[in-house]
PDB file of N, CA and C in Angstrom:
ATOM      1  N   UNK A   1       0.841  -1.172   0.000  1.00  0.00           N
ATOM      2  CA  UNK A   1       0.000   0.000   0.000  1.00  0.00           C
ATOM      3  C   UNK A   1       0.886   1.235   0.000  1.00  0.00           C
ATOM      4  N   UNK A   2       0.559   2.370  -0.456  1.00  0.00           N
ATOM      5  CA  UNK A   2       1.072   3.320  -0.848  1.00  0.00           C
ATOM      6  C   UNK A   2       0.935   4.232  -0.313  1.00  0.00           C
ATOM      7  N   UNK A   3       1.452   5.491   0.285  1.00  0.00           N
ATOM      8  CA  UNK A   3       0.868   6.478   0.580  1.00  0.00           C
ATOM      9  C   UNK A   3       1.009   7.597   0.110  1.00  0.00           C
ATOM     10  N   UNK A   4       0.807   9.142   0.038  1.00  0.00           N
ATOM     11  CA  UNK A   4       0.943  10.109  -0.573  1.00  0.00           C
ATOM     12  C   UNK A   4       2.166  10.577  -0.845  1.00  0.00           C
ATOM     13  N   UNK A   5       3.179   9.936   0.004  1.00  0.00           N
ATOM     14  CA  UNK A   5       4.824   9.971  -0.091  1.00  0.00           C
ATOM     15  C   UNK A   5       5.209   8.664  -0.933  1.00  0.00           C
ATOM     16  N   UNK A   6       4.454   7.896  -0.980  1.00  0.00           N
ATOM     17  CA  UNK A   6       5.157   6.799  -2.044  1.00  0.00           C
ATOM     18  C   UNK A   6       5.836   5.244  -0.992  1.00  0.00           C
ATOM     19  N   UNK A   7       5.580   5.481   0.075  1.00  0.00           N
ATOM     20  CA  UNK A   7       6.518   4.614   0.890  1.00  0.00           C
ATOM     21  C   UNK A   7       5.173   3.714   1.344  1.00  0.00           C
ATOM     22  N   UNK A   8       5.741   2.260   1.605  1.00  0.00           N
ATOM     23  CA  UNK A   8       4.774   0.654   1.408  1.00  0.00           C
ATOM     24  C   UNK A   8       5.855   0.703   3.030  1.00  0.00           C
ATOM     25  N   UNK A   9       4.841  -0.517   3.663  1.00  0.00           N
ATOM     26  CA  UNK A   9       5.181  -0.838   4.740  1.00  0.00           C
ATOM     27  C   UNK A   9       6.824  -1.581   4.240  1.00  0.00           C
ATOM     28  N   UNK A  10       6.957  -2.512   3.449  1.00  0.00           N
ATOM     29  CA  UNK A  10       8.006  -3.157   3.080  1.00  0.00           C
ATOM     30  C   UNK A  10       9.164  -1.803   3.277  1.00  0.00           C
ATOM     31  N   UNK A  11       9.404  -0.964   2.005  1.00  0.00           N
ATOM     32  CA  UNK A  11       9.979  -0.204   2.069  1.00  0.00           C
ATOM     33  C   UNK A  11      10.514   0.640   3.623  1.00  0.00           C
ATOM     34  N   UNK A  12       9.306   1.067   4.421  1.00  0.00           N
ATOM     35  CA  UNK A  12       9.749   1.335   5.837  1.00  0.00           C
ATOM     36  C   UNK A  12      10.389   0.601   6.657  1.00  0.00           C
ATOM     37  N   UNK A  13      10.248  -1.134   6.472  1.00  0.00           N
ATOM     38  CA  UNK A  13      11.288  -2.290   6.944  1.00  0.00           C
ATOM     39  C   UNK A  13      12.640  -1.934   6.281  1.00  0.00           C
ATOM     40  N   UNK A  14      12.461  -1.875   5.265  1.00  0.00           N
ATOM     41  CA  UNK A  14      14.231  -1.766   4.352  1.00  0.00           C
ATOM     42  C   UNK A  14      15.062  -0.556   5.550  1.00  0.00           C
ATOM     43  N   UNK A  15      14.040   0.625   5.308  1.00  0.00           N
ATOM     44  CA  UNK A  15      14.563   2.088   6.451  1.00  0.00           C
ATOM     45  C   UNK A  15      15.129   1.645   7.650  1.00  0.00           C
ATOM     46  N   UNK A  16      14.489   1.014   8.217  1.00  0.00           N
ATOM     47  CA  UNK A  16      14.505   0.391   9.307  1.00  0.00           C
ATOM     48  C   UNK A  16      15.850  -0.623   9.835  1.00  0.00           C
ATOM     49  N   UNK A  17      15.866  -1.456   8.956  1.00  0.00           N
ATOM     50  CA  UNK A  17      17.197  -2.327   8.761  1.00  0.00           C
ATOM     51  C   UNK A  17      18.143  -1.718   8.801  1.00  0.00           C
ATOM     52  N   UNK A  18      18.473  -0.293   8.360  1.00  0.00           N
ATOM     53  CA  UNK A  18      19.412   0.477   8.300  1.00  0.00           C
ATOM     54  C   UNK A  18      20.092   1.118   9.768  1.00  0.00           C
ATOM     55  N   UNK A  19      18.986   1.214  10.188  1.00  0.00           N
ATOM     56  CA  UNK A  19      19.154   1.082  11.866  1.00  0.00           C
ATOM     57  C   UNK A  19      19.297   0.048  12.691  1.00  0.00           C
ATOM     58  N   UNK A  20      19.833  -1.004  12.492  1.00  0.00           N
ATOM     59  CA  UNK A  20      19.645  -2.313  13.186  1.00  0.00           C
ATOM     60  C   UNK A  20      18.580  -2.679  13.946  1.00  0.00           C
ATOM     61  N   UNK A  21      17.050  -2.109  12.819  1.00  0.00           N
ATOM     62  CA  UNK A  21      16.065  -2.786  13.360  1.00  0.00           C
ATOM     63  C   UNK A  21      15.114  -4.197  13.026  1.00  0.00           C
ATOM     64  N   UNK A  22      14.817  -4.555  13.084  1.00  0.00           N
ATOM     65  CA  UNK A  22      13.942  -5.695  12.478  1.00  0.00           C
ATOM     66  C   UNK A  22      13.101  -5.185  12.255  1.00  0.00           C
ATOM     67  N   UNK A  23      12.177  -5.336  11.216  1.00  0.00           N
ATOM     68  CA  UNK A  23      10.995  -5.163  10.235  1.00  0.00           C
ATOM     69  C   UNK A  23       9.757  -6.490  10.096  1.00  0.00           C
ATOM     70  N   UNK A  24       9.197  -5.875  10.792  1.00  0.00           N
ATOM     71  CA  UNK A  24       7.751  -6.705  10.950  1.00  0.00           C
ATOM     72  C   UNK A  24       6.750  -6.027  10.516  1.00  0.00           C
ATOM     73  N   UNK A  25       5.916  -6.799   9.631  1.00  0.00           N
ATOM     74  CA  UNK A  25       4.574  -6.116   8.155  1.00  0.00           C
ATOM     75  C   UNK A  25       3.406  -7.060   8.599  1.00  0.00           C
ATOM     76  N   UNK A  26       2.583  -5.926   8.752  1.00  0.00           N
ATOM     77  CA  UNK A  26       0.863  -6.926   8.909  1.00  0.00           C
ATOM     78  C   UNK A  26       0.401  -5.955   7.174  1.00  0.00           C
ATOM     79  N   UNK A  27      -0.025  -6.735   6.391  1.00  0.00           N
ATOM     80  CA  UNK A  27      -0.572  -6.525   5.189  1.00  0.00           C
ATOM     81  C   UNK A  27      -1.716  -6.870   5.045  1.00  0.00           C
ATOM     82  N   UNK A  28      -2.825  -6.705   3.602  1.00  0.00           N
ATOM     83  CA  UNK A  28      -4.122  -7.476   3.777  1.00  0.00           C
ATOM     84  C   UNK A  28      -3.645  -8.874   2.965  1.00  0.00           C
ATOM     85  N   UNK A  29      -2.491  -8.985   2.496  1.00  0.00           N
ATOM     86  CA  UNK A  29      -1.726  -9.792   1.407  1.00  0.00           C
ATOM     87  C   UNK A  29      -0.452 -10.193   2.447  1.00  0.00           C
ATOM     88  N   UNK A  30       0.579 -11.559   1.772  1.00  0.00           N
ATOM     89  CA  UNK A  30       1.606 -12.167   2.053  1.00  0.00           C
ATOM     90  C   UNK A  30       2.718 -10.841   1.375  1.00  0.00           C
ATOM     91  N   UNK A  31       3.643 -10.462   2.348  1.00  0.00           N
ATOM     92  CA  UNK A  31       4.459  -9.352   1.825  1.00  0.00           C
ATOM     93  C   UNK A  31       5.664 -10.817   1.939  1.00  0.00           C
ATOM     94  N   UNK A  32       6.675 -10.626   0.753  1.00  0.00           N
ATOM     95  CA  UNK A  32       7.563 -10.889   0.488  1.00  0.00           C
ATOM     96  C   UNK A  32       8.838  -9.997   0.253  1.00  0.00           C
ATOM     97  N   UNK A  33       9.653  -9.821   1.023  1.00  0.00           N
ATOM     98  CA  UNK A  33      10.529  -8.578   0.414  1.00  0.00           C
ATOM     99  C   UNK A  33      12.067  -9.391   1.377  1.00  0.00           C
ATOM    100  N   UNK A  34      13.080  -9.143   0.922  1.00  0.00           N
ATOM    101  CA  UNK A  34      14.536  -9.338   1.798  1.00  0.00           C
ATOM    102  C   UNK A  34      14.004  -8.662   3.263  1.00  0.00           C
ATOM    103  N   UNK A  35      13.513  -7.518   2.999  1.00  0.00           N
ATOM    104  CA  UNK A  35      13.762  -6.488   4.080  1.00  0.00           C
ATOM    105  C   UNK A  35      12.420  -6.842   5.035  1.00  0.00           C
ATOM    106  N   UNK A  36      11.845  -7.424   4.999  1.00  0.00           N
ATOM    107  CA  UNK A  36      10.530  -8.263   6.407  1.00  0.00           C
ATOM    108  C   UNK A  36      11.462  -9.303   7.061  1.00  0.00           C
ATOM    109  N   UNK A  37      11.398  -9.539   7.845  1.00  0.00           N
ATOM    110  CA  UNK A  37      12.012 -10.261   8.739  1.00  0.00           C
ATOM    111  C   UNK A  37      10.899 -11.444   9.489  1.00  0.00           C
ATOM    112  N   UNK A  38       9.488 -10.926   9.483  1.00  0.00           N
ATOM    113  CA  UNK A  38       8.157 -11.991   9.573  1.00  0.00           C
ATOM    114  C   UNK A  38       7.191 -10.654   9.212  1.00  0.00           C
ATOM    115  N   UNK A  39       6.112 -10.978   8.680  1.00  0.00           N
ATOM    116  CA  UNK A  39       4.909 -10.745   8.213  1.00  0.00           C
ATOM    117  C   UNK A  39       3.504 -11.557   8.335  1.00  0.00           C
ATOM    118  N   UNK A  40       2.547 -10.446   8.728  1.00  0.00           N
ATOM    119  CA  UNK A  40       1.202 -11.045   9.309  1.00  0.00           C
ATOM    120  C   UNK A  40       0.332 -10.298   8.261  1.00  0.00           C
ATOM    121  N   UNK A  41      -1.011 -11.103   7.898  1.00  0.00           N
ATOM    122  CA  UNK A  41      -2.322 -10.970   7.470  1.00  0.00           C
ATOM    123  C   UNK A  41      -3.052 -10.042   8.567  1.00  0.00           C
ATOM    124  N   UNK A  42      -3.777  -9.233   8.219  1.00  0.00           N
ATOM    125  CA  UNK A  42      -4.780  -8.385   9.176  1.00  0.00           C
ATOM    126  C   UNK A  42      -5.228  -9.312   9.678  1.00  0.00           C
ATOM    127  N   UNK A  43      -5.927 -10.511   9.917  1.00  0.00           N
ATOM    128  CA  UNK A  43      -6.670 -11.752  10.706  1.00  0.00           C
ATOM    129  C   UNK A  43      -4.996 -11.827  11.640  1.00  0.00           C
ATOM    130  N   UNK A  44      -4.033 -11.399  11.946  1.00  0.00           N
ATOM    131  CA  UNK A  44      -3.291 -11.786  12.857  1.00  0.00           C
ATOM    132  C   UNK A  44      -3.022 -10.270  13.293  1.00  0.00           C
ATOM    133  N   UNK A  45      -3.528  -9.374  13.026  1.00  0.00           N
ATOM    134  CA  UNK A  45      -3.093  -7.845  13.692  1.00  0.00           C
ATOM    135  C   UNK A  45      -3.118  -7.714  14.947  1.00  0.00           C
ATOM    136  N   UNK A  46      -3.259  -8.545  15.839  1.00  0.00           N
ATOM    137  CA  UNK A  46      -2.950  -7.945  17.341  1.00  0.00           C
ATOM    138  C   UNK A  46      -1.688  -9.135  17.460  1.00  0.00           C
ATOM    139  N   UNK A  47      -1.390 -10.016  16.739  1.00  0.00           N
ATOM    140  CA  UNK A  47      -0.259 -10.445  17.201  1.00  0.00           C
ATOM    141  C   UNK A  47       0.884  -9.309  16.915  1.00  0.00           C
ATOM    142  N   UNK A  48       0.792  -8.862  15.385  1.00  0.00           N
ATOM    143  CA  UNK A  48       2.042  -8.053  15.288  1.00  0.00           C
ATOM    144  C   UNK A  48       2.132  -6.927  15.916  1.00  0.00           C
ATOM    145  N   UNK A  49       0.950  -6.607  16.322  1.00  0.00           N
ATOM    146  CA  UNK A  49       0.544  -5.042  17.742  1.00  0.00           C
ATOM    147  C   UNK A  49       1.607  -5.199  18.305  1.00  0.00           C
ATOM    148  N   UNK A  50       1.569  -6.681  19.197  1.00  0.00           N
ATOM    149  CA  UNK A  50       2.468  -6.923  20.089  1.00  0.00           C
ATOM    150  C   UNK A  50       3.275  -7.349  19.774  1.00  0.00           C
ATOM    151  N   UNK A  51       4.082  -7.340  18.687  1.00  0.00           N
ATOM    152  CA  UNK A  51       5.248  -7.313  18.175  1.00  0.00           C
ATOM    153  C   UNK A  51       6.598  -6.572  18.168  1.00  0.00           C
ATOM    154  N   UNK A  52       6.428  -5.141  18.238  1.00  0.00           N
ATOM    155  CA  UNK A  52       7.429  -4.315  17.813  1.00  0.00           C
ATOM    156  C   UNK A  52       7.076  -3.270  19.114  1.00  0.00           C
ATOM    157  N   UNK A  53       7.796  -2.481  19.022  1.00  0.00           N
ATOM    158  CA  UNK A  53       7.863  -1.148  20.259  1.00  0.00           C
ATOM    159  C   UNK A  53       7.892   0.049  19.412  1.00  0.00           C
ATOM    160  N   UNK A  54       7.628  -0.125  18.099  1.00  0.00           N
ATOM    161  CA  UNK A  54       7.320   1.554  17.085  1.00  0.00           C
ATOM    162  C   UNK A  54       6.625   0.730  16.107  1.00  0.00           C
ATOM    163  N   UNK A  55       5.809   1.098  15.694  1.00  0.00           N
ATOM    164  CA  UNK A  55       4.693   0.859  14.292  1.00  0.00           C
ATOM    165  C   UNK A  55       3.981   2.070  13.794  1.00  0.00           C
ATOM    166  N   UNK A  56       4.622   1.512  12.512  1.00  0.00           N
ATOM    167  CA  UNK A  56       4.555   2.949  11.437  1.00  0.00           C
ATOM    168  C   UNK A  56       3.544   2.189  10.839  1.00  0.00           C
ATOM    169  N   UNK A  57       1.959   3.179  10.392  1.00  0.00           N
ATOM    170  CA  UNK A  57       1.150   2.973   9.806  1.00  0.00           C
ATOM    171  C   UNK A  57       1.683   4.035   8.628  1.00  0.00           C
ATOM    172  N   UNK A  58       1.170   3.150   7.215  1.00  0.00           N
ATOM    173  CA  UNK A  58       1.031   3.691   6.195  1.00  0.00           C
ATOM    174  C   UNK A  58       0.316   3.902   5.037  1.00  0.00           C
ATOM    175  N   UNK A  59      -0.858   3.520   5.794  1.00  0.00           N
ATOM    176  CA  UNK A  59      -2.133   3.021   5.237  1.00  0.00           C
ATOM    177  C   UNK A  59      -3.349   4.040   4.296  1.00  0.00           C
ATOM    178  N   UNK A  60      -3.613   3.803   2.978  1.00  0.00           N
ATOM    179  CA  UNK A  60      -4.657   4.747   2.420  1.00  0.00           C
ATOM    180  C   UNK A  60      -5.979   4.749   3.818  1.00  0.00           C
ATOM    181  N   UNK A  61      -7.114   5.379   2.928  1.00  0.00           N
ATOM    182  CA  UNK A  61      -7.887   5.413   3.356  1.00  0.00           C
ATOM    183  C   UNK A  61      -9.297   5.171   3.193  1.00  0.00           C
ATOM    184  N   UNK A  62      -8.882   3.819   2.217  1.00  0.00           N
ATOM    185  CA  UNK A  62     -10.585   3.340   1.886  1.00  0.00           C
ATOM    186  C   UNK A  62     -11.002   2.597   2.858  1.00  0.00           C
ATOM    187  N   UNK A  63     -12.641   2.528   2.716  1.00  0.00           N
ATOM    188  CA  UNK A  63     -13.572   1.970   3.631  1.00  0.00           C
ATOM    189  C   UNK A  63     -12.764   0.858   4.688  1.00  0.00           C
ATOM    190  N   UNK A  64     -12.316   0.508   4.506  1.00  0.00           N
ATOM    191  CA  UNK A  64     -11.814  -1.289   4.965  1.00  0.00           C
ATOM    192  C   UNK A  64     -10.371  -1.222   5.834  1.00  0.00           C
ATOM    193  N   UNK A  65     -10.349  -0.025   5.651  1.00  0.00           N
ATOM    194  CA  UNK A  65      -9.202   0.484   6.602  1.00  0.00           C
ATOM    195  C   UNK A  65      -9.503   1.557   8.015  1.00  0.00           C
ATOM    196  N   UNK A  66     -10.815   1.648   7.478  1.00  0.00           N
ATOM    197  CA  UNK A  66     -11.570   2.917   8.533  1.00  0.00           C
ATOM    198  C   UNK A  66     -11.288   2.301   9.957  1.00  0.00           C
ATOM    199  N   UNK A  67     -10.824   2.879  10.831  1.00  0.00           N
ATOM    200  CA  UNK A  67     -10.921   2.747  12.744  1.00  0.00           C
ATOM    201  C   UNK A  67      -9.644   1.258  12.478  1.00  0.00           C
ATOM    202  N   UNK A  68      -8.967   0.743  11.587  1.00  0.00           N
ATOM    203  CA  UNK A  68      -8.572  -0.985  11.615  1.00  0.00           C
ATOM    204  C   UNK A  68      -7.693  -0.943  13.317  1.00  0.00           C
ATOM    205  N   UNK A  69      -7.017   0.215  13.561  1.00  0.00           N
ATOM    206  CA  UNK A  69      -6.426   0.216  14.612  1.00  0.00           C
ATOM    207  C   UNK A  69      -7.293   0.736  15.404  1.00  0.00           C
ATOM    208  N   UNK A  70      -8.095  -0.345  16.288  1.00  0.00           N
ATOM    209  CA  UNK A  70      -9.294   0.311  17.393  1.00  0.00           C
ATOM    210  C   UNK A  70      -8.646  -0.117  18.795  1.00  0.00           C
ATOM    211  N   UNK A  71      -9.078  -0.408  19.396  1.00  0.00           N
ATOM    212  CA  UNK A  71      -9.307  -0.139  21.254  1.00  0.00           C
ATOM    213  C   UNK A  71      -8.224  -1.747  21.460  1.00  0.00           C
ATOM    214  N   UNK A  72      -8.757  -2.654  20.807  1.00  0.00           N
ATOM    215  CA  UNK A  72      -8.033  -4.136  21.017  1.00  0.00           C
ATOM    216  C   UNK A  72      -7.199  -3.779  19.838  1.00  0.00           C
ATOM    217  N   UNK A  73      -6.623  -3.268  18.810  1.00  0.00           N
ATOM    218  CA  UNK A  73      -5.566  -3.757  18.529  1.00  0.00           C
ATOM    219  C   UNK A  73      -4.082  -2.511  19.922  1.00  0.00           C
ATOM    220  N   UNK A  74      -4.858  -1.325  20.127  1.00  0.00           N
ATOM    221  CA  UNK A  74      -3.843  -0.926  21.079  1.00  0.00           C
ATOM    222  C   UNK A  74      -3.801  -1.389  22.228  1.00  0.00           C
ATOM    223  N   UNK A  75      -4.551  -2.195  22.471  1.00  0.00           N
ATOM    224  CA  UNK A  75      -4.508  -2.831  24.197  1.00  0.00           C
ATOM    225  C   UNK A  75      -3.213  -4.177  23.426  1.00  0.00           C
ATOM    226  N   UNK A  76      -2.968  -4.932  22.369  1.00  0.00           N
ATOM    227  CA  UNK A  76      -2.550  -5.771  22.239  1.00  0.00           C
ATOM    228  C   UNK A  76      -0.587  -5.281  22.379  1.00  0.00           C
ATOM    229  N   UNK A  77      -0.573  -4.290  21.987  1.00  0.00           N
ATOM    230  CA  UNK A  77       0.579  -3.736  22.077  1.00  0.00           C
ATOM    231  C   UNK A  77       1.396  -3.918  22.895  1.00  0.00           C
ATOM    232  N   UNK A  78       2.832  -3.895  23.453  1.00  0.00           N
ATOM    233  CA  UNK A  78       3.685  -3.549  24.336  1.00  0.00           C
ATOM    234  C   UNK A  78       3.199  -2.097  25.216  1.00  0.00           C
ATOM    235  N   UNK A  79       3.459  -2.178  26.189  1.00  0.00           N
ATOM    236  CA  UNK A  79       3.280  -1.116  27.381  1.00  0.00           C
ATOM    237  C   UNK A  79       4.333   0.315  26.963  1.00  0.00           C
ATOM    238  N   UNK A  80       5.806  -0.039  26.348  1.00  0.00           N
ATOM    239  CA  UNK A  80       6.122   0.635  25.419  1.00  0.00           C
ATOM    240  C   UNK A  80       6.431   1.223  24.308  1.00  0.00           C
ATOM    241  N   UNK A  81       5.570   0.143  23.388  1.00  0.00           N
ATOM    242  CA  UNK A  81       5.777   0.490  22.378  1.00  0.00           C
ATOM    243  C   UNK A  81       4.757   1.911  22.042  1.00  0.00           C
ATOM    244  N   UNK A  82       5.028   2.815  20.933  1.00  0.00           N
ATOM    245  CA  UNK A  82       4.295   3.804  20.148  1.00  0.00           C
ATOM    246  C   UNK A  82       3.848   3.137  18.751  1.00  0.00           C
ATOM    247  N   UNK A  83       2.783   4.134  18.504  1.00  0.00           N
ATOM    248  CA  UNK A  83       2.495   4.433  16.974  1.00  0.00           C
ATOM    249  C   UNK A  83       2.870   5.618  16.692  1.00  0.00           C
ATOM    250  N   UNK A  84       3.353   5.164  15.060  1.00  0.00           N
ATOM    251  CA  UNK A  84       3.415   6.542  14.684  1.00  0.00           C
ATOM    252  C   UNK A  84       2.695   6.384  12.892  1.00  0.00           C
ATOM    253  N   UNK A  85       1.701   7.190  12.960  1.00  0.00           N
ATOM    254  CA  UNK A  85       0.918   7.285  11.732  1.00  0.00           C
ATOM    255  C   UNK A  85       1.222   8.321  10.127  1.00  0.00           C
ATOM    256  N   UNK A  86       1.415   7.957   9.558  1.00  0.00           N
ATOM    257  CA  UNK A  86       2.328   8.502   8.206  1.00  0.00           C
ATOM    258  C   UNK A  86       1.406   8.385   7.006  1.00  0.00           C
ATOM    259  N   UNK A  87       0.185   7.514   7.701  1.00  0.00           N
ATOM    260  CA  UNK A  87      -1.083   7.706   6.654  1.00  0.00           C
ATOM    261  C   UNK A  87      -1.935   8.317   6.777  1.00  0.00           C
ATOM    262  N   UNK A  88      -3.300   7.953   6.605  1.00  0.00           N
ATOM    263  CA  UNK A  88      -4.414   8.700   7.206  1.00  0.00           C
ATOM    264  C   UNK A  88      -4.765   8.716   8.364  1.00  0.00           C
ATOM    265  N   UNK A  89      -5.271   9.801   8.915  1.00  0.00           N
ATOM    266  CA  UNK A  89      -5.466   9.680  10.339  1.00  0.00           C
ATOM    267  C   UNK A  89      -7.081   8.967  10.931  1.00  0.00           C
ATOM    268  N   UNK A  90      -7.780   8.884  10.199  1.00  0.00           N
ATOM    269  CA  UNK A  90      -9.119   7.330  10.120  1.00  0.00           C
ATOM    270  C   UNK A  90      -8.770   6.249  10.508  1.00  0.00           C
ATOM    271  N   UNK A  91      -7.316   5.727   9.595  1.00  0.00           N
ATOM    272  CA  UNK A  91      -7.261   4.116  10.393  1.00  0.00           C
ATOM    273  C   UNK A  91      -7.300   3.780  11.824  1.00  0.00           C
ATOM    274  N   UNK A  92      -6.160   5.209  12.481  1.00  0.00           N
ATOM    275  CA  UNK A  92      -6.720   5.005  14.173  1.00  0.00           C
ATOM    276  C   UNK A  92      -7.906   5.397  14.503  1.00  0.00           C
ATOM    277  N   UNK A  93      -8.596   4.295  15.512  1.00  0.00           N
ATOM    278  CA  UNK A  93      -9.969   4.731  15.999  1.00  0.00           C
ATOM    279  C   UNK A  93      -9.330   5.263  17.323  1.00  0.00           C
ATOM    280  N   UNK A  94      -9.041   6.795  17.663  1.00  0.00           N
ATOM    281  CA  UNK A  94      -8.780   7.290  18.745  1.00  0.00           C
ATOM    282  C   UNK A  94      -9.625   7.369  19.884  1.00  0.00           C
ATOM    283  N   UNK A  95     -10.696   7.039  19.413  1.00  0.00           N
ATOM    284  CA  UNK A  95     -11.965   6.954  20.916  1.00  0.00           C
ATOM    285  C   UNK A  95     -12.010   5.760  21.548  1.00  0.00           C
TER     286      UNK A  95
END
């Protein structure tokens, strides 16, 4: 998925690597790239919640993406991990 800057979750893993981080992708699809290190289907999105301690959303903003980050996928999270959103601001359901 794409966003108004051009950058796919894959691509933000590659960024990432550059920092000696690991790169973990929840997609609606199987992401294949060098630069994922494991990748999840939305039917597994609170596992990868609790996956990482920064998650960069980069998500358009059609219907099917509306609120996707609601109340249980941030309770699934690490205690320190953040979001940080680089797409639309809809996918988080902030209430």
């Amino acid at each position: 998925m794409r966003t108004a800057a051009g950058i796919t979750g894959a691509e933000s893993a590659a960024r990432a690597m550059a920092f000696g981080m690991r790169g973990h992708v929840a997609n609606r699809s199987a992401v294949q790239s060098p630069h994922v290190d494991r990748g999840w289907t939305l039917d597994g999105l609170a596992a990868f919640m609790g996956s990482a301690k920064t998650i960069v959303t980069s998500l358009p903003m059609p219907p099917e993406t509306a609120g996707l980050i609601d109340a249980a996928a941030l309770e699934a999270m690490r205690p320190d991990a953040v979001v940080i959103n680089v797409g639309r601001g809809g996918v988080i359901d902030e209430a």
